[in-house]
N, C-alpha and C. Protein backbone atom coordinates (compact mmCIF):
# COMPACT_ATOMS: atom_id res chain seq x y z
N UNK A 1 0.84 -1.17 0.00
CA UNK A 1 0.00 0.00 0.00
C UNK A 1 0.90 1.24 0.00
N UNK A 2 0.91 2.12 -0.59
CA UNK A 2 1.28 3.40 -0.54
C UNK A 2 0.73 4.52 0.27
N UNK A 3 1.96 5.15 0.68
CA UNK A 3 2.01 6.03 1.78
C UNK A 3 0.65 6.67 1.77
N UNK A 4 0.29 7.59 0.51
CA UNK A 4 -1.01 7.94 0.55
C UNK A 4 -2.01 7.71 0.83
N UNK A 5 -2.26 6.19 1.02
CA UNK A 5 -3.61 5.40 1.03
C UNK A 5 -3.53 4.96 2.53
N UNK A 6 -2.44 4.77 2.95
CA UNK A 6 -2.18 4.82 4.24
C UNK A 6 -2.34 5.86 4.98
N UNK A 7 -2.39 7.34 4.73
CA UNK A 7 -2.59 8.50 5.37
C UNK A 7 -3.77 8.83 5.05
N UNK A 8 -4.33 8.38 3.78
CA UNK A 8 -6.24 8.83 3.65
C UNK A 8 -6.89 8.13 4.66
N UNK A 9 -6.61 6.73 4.70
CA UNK A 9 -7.24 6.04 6.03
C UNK A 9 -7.00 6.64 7.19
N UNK A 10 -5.87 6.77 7.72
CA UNK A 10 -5.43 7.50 8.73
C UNK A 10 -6.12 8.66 9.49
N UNK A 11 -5.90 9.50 8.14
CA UNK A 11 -6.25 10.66 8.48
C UNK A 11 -7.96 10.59 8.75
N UNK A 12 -9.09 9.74 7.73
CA UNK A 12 -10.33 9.87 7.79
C UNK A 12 -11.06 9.10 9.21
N UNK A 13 -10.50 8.28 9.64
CA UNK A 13 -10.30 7.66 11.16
C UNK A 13 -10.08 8.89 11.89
N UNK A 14 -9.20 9.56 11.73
CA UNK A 14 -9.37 11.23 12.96
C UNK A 14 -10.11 11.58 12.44
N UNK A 15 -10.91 11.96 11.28
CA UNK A 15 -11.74 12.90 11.10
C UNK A 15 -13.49 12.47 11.82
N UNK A 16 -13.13 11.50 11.42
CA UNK A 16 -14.38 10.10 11.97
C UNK A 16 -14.36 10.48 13.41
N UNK A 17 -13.37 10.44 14.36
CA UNK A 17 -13.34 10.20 15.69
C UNK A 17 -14.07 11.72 15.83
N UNK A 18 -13.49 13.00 15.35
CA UNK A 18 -13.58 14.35 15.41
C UNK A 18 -15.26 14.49 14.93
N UNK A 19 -15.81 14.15 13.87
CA UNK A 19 -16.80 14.79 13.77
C UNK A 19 -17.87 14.30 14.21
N UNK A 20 -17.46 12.79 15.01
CA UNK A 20 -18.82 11.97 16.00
C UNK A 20 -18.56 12.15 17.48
N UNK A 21 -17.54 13.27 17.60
CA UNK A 21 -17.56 13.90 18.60
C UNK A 21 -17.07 12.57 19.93
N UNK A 22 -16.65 11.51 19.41
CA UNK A 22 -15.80 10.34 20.63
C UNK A 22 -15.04 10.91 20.99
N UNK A 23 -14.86 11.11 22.29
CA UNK A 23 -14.11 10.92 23.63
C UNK A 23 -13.97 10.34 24.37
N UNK A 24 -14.28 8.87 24.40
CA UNK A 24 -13.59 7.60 25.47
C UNK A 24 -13.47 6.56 24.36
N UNK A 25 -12.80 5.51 24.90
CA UNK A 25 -12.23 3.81 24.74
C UNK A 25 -13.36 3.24 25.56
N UNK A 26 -13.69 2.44 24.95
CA UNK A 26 -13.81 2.21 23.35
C UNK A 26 -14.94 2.69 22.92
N UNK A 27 -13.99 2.89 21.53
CA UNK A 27 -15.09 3.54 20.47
C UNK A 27 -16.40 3.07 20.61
N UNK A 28 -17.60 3.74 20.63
CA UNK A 28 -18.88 3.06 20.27
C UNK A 28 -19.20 3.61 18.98
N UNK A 29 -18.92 2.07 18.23
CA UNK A 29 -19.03 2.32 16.30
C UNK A 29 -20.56 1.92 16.27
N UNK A 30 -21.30 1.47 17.37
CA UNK A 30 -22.28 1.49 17.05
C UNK A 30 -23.28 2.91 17.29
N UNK A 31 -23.06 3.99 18.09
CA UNK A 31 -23.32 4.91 17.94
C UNK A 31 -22.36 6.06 16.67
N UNK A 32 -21.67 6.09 16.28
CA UNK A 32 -21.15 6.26 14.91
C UNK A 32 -21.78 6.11 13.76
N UNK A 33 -22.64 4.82 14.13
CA UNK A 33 -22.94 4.34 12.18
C UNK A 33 -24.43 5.35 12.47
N UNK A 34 -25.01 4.89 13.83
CA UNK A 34 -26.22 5.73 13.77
C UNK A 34 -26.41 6.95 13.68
N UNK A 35 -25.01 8.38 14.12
CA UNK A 35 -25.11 9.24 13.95
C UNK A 35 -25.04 9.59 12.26
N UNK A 36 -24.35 8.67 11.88
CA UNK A 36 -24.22 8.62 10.15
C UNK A 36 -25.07 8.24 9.21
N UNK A 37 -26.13 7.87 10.44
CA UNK A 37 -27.05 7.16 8.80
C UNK A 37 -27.12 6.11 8.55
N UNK A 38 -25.75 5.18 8.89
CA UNK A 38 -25.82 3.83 8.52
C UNK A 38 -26.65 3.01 9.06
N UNK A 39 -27.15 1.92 8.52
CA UNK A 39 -28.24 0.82 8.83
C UNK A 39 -27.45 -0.11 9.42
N UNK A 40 -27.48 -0.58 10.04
CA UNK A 40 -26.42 -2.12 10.46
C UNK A 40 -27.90 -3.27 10.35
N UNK A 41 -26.98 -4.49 10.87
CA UNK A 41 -28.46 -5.64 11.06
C UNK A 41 -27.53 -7.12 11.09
N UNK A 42 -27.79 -7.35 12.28
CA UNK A 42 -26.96 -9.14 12.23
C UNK A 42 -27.19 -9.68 11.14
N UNK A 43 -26.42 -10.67 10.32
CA UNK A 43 -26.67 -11.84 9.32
C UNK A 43 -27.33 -12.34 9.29
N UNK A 44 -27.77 -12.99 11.20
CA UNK A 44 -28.52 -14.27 11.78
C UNK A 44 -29.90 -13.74 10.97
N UNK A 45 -30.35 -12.01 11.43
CA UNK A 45 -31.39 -11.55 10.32
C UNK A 45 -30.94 -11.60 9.22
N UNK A 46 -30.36 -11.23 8.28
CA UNK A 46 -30.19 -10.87 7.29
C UNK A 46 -29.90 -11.15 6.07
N UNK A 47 -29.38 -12.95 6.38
CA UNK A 47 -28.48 -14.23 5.65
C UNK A 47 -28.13 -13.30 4.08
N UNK A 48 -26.71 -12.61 4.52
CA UNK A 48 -26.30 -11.91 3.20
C UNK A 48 -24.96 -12.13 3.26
N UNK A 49 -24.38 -12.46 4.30
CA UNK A 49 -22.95 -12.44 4.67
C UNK A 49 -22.36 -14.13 4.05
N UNK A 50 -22.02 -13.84 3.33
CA UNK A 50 -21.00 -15.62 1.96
C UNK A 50 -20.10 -15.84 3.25
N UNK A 51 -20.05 -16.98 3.00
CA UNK A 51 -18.66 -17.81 3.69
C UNK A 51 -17.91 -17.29 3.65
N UNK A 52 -16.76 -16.58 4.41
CA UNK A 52 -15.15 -16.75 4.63
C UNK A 52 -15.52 -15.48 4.85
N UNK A 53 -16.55 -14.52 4.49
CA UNK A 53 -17.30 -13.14 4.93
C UNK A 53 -17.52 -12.25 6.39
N UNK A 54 -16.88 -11.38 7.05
CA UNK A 54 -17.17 -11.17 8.07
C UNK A 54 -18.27 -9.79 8.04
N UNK A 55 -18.62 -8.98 7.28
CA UNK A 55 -19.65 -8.45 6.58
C UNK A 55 -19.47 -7.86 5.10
N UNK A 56 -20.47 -6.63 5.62
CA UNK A 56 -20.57 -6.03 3.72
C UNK A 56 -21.24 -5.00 3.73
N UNK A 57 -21.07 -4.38 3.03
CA UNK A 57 -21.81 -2.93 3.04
C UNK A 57 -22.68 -3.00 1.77
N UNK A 58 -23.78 -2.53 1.89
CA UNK A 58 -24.67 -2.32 0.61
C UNK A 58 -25.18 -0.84 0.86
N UNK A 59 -25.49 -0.26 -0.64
CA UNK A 59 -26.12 1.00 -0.84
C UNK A 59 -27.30 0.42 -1.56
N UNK A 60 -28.56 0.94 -1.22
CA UNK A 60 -29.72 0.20 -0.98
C UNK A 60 -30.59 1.77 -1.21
N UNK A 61 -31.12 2.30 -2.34
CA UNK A 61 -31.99 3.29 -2.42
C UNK A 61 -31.28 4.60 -2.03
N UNK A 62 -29.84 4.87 -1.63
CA UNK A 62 -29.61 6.11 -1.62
C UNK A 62 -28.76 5.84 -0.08
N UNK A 63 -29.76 4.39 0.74
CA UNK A 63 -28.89 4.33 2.05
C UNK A 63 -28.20 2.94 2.21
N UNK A 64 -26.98 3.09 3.07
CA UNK A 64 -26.23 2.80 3.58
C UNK A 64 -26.42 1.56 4.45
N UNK A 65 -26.32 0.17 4.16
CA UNK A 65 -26.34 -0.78 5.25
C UNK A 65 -24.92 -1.40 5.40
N UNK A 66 -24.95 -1.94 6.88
CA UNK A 66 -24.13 -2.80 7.09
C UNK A 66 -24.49 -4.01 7.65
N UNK A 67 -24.13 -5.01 7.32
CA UNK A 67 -24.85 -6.78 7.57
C UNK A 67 -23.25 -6.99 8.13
N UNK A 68 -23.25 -7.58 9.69
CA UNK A 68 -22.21 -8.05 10.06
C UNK A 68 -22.47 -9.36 10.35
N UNK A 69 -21.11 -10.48 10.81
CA UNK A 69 -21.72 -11.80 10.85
C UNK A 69 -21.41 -11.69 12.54
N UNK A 70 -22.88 -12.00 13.37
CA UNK A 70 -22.66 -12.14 14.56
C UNK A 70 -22.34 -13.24 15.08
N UNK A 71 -21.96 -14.26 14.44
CA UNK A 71 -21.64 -15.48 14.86
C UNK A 71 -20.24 -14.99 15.36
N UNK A 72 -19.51 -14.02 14.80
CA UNK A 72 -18.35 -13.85 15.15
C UNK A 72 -18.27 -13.14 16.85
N UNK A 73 -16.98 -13.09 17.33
CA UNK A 73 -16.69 -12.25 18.76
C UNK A 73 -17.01 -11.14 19.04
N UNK A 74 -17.57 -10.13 19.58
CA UNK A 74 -18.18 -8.86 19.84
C UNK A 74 -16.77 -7.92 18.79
N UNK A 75 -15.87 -8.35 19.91
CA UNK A 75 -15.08 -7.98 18.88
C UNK A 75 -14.75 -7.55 17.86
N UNK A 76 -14.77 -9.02 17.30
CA UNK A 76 -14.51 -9.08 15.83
C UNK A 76 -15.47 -8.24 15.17
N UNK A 77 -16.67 -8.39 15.65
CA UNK A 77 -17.87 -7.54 15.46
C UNK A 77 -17.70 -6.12 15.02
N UNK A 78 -17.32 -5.64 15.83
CA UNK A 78 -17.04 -4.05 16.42
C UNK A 78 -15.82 -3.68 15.30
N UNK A 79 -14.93 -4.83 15.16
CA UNK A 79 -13.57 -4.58 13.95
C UNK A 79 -14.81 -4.57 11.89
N UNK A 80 -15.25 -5.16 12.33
CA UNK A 80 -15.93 -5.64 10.83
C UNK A 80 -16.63 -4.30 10.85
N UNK A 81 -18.03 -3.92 11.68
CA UNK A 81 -18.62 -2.70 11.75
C UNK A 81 -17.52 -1.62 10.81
N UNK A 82 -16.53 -1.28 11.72
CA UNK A 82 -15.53 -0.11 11.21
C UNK A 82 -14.33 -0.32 10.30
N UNK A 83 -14.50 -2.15 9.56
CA UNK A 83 -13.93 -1.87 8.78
C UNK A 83 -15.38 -1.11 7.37
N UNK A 84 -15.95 -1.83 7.64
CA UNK A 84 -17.00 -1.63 6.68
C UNK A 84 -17.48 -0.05 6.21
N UNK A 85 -17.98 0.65 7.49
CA UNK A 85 -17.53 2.11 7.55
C UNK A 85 -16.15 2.50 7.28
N UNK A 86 -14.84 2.23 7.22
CA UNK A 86 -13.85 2.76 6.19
C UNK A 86 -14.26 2.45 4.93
N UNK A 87 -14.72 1.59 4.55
CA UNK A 87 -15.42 1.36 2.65
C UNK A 87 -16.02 2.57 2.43
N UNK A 88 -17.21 2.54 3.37
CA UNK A 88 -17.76 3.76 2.90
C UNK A 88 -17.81 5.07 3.35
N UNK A 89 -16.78 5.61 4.07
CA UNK A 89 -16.26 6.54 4.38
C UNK A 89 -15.01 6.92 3.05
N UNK A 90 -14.13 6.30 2.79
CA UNK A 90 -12.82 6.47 2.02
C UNK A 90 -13.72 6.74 0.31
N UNK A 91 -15.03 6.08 0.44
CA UNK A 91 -15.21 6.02 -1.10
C UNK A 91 -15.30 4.59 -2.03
N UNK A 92 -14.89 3.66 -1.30
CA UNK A 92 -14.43 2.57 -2.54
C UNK A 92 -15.38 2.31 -3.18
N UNK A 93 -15.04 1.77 -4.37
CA UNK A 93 -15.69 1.80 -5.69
C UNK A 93 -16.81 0.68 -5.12
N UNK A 94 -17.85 0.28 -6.08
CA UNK A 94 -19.33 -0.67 -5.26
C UNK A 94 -18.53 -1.87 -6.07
N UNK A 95 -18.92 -3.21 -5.82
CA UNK A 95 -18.86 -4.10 -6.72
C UNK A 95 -19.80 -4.90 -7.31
N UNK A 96 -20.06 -4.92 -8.77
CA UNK A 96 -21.15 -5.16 -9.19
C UNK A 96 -22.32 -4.79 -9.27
N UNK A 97 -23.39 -5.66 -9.26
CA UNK A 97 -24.67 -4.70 -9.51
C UNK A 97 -25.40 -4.69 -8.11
N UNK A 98 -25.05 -5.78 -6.85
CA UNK A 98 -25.49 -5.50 -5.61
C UNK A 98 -25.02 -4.51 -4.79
N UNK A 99 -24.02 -3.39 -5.21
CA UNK A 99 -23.65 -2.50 -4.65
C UNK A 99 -22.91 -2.52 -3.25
N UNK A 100 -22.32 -4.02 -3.26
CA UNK A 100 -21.54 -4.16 -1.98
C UNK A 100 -20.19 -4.34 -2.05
N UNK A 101 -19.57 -4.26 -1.21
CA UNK A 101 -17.95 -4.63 -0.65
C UNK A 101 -18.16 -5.86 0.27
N UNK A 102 -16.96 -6.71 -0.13
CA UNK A 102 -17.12 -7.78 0.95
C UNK A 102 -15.66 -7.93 1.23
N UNK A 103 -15.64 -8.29 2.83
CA UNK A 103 -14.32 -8.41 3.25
C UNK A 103 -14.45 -10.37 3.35
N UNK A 104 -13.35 -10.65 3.24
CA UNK A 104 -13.03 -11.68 2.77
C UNK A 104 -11.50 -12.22 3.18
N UNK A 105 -10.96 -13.09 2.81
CA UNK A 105 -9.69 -13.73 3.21
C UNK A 105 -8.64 -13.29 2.30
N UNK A 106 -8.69 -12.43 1.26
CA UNK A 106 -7.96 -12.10 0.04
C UNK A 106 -7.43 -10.73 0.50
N UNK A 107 -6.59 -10.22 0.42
CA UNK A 107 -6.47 -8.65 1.12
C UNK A 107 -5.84 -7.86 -0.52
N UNK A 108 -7.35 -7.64 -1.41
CA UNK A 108 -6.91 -6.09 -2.42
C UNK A 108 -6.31 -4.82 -1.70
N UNK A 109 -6.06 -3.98 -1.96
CA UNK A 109 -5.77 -2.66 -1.41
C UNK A 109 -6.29 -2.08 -0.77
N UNK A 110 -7.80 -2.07 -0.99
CA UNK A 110 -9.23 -1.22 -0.37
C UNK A 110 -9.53 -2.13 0.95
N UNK A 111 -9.12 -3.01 1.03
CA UNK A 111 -9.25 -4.37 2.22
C UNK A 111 -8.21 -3.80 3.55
N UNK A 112 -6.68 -3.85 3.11
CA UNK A 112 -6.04 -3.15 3.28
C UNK A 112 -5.88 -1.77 4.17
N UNK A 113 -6.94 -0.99 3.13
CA UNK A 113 -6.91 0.52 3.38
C UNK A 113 -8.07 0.86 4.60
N UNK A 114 -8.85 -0.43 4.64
CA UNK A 114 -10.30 -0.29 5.10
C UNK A 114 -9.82 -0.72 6.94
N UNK A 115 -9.23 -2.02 6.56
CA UNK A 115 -8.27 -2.41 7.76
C UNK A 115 -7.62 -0.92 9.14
N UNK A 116 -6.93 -0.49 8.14
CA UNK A 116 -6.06 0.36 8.64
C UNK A 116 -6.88 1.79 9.31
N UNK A 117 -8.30 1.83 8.22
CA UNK A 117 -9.03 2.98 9.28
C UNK A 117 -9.84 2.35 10.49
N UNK A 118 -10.06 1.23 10.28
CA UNK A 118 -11.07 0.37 11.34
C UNK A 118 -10.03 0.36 12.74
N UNK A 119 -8.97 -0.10 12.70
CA UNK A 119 -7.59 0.03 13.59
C UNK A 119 -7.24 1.64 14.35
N UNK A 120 -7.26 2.35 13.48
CA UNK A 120 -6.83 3.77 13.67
C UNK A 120 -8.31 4.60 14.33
N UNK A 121 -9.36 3.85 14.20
CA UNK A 121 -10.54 4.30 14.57
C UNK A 121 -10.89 3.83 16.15
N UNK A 122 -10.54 2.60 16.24
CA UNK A 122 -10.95 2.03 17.31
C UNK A 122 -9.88 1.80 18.57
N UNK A 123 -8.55 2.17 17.81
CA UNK A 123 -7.30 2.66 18.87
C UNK A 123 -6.24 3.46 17.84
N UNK A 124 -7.05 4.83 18.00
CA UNK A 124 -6.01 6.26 17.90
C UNK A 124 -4.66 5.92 18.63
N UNK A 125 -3.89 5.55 17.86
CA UNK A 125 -2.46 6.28 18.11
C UNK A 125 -1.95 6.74 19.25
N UNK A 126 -2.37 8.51 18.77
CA UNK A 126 -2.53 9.38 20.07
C UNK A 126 -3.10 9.29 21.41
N UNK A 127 -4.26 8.64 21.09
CA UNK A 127 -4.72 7.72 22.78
C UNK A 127 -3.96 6.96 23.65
N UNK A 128 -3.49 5.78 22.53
CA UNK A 128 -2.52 5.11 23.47
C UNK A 128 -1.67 5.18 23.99
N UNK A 129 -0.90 6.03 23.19
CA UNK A 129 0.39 7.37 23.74
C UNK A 129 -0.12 7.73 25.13
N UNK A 130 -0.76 8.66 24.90
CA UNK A 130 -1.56 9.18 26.17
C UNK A 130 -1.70 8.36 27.34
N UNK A 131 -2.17 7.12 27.21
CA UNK A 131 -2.42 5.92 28.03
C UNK A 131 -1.51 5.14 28.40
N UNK A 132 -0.04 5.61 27.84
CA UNK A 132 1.07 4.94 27.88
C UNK A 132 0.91 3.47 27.85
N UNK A 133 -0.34 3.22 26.73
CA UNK A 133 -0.48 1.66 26.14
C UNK A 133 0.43 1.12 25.25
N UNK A 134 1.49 -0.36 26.21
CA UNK A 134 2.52 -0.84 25.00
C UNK A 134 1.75 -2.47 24.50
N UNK A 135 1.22 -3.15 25.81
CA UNK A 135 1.42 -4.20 25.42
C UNK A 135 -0.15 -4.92 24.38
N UNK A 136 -0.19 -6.03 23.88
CA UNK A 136 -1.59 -6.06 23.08
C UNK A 136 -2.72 -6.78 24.11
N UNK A 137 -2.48 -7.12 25.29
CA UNK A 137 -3.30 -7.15 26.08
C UNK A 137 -3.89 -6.15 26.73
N UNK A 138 -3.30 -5.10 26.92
CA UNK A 138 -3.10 -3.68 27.16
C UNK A 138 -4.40 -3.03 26.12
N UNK A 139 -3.82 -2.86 24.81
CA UNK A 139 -4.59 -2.72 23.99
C UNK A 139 -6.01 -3.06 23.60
N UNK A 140 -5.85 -4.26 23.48
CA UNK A 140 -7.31 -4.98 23.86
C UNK A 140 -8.20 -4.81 24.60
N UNK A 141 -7.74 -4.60 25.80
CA UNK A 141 -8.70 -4.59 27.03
C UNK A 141 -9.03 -2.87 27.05
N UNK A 142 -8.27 -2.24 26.84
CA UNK A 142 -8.60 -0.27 26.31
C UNK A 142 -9.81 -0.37 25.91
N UNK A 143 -9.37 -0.71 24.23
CA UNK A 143 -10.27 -0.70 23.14
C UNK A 143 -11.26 -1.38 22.79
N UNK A 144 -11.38 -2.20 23.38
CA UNK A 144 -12.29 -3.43 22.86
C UNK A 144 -12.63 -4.31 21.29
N UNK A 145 -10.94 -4.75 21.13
CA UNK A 145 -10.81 -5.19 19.97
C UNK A 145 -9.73 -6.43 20.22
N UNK A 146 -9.92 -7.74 19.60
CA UNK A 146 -9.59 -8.67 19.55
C UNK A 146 -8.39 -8.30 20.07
N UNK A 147 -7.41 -10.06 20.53
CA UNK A 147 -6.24 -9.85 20.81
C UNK A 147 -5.28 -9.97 19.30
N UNK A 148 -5.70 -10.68 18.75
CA UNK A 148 -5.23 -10.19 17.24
C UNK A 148 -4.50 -9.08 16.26
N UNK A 149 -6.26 -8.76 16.81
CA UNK A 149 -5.67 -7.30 15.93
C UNK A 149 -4.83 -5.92 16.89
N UNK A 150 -5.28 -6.33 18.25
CA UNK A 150 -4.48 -5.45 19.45
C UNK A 150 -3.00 -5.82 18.99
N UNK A 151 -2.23 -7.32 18.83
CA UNK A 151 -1.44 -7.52 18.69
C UNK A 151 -0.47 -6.70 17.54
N UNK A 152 -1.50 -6.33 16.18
CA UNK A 152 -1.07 -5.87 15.18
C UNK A 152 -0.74 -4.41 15.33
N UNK A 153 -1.79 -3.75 16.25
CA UNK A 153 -1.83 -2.36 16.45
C UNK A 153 -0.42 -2.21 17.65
N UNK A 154 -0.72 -2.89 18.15
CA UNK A 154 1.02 -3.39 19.07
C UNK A 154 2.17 -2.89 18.29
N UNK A 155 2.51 -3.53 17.43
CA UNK A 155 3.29 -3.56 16.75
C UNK A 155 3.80 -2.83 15.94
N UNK A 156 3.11 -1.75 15.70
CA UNK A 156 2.58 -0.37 14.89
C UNK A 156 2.59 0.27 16.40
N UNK A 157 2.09 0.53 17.41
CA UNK A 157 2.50 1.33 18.17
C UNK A 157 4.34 1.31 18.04
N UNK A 158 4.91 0.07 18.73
CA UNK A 158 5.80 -0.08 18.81
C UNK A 158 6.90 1.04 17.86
N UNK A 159 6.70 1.07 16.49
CA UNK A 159 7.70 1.85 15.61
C UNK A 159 7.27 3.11 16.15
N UNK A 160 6.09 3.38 16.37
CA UNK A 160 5.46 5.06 16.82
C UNK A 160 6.54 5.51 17.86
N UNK A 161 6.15 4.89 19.05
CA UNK A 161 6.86 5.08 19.95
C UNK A 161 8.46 5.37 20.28
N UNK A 162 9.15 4.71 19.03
CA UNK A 162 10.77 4.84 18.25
C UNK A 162 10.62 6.23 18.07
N UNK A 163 9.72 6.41 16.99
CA UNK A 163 10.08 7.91 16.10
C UNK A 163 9.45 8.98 17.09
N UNK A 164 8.62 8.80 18.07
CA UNK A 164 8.11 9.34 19.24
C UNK A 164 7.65 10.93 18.25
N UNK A 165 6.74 10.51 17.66
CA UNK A 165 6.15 12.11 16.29
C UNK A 165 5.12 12.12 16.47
N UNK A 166 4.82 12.05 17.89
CA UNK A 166 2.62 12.37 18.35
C UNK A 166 2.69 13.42 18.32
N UNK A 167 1.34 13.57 17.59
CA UNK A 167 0.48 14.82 17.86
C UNK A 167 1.47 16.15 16.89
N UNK A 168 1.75 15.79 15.97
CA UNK A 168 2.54 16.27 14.79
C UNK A 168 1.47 16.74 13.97
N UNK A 169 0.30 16.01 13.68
CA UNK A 169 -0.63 16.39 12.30
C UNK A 169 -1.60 17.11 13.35
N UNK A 170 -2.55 18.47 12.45
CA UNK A 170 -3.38 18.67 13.34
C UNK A 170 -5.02 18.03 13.57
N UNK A 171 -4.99 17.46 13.00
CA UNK A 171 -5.57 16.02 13.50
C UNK A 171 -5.78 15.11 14.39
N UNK A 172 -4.48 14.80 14.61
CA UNK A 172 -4.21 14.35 15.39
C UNK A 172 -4.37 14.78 16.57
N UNK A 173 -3.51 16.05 17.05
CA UNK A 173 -3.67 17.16 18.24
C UNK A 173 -5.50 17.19 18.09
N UNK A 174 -6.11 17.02 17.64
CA UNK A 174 -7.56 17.89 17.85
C UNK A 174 -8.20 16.44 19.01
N UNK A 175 -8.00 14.78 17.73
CA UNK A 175 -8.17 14.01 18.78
C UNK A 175 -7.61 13.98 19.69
N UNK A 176 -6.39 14.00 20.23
CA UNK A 176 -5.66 14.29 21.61
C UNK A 176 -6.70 15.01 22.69
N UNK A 177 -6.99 15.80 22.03
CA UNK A 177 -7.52 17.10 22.79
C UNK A 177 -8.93 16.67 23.10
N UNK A 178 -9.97 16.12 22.07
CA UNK A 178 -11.38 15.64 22.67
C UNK A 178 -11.18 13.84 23.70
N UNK A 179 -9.69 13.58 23.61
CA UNK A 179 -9.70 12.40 24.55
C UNK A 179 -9.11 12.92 25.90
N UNK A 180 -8.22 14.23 26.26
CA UNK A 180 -7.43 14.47 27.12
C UNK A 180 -8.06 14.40 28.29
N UNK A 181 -9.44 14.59 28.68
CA UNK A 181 -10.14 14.23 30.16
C UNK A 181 -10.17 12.93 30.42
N UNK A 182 -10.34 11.66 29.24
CA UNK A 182 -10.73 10.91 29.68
C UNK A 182 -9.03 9.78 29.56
N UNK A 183 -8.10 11.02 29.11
CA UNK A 183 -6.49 10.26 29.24
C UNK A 183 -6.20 10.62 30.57
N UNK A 184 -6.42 11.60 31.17
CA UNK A 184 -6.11 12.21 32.23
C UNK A 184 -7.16 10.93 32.99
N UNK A 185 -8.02 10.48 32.75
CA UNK A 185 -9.20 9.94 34.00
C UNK A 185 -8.47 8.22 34.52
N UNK A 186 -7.87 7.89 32.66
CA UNK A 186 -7.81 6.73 33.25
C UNK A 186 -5.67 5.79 32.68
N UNK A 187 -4.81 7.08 33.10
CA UNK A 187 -3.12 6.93 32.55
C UNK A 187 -3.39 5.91 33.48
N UNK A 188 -2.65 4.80 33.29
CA UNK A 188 -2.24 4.05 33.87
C UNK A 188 -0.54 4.29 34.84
């Protein structure tokens, strides 16, 4: 992925956090999709979600659904929700004539790109800084996102923390700033 596509995600994850007005861990993406419009709806309703599928986004008359598979971990749940909202936040193109994105076991670019805002959405950077969060149990238990993907965001903290360049974009500083009561409430 290129730097760019890596900083559009990035950056639209702060803008996301900024204009739904979040200020604590963890994110509630389920108040997010609703301030946005988006439709959500379990699979168990909805049987739309294909095998190897953890959801999908459809544009449906002008609006916005998301079908997640709840068979999966709250978690995982909560990761699929906001990857799905990076699809349709960033723009990506629809596929086909059902007008959906499906995440899947194959990682295209937009998979990728979608990844990286769902991550950056649900553990800012700058938060964890703040929280002086290193380890992915640490992470996990913050955010409320698998140990998995805590592990990955781990790891990506980890280089952050090298180049030690928080709160550099102003973006960044703005989320800093709508989390700083509740960094101050709960530094470890």
């Amino acid at each position: 992925m290129t730097y760019g596509a890596y900083k559009n995600a990035r950056d639209a994850a702060w803008q996301c956090l900024i204009d739904y007005n979040v200020k604590s861990l963890p994110v509630n993406i389920f108040e997010i999709l609703k301030s946005a419009g988006i439709k959500f709806a379990k699979n168990s309703n909805a049987n739309l979600v294909r095998p190897n599928e953890s959801g999908i986004s459809l544009l449906i008359n002008e609006q916005w659904y998301i079908i997640y598979d709840d068979k999966d971990t709250p978690q995982r749940c909560r990761f699929t929700l906001a990857h799905e909202l990076g699809h349709i936040l960033l723009g990506h193109e629809l596929k086909k004539d059902r007008y959906e994105r499906t995440f899947n076991l194959s990682k295209p670019a937009i998979e990728t790109q979608s990844d990286i805002f769902a991550s950056r959405l649900l553990a800012p950077a700058c938060v964890l800084w703040g929280l002086d969060l290193h380890t992915p149990k640490e992470i996990a238990s913050a955010c409320d996102i698998s140990l998995q993907a805590a592990k990955i965001r781990a790891e990506r903290m980890s280089v952050l923390y090298k180049r030690n360049k928080f709160l550099t974009n102003p973006l960044e500083r703005t989320v800093y700033k709508n989390f700083e009561e509740f960094i101050i409430d709960n530094k470890k």
